[in-house]
Protein backbone atom coordinates (compact mmCIF):
# COMPACT_ATOMS: atom_id res chain seq x y z
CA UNK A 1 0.00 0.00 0.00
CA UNK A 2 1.47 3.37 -0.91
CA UNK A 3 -0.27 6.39 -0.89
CA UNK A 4 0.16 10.56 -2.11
CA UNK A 5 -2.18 12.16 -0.17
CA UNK A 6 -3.60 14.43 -3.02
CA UNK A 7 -7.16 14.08 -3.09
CA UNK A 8 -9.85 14.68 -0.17
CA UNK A 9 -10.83 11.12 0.67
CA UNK A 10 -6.88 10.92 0.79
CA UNK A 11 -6.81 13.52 3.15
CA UNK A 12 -9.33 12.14 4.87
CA UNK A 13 -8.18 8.40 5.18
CA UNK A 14 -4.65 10.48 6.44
CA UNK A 15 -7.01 12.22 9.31
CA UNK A 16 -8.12 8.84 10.42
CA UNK A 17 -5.17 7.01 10.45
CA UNK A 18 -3.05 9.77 12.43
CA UNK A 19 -6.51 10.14 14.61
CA UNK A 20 -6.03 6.06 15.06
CA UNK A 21 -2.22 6.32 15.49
CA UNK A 22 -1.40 4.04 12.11
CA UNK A 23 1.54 5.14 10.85
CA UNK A 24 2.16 2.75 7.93
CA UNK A 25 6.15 2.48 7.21
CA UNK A 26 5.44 2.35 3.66
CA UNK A 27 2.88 5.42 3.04
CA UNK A 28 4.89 8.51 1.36
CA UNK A 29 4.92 11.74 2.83
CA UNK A 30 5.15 15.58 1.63
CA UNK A 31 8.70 17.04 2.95
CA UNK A 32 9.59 20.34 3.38
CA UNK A 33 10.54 21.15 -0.68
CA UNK A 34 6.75 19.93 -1.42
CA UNK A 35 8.09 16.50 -2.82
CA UNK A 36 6.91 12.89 -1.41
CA UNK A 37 9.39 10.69 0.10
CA UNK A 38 9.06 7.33 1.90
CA UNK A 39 7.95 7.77 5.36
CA UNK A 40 10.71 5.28 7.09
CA UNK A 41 13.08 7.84 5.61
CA UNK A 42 11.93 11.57 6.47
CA UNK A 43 13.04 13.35 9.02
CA UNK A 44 10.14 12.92 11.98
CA UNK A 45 10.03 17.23 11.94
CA UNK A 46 8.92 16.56 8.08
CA UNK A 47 6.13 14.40 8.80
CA UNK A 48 4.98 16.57 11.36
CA UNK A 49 4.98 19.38 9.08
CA UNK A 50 3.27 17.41 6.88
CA UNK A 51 0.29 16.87 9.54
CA UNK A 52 0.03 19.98 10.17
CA UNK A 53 -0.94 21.54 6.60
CA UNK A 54 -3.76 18.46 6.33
CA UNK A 55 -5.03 18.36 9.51
């Protein structure tokens, strides 16, 4: 499963998972240049940053 959270049910299944604390190691996430990168390699600050422009 590997996901870009683009679209709003993508958003939304991104709400829910962080709301469930699933953090899949294989779901790709927006770092701080706006490009998507494997989640088991960003830097945790990233990923938060991340989190907080969808939620």
């Amino acid at each position: 499963m590997s996901t870009f959270f683009t679209s709003g049910t993508d958003h939304f299944l991104c709400k829910q998972g962080f709301a469930n604390g699933i953090l899949l190691p294989d779901l790709l996430w927006k770092n701080g240049d706006g490009h998507f990168e494997n989640g088991r390699s960003s830097p945790r600050r990233l990923i938060y940053q991340y989190w907080e422009m969808v939620l």
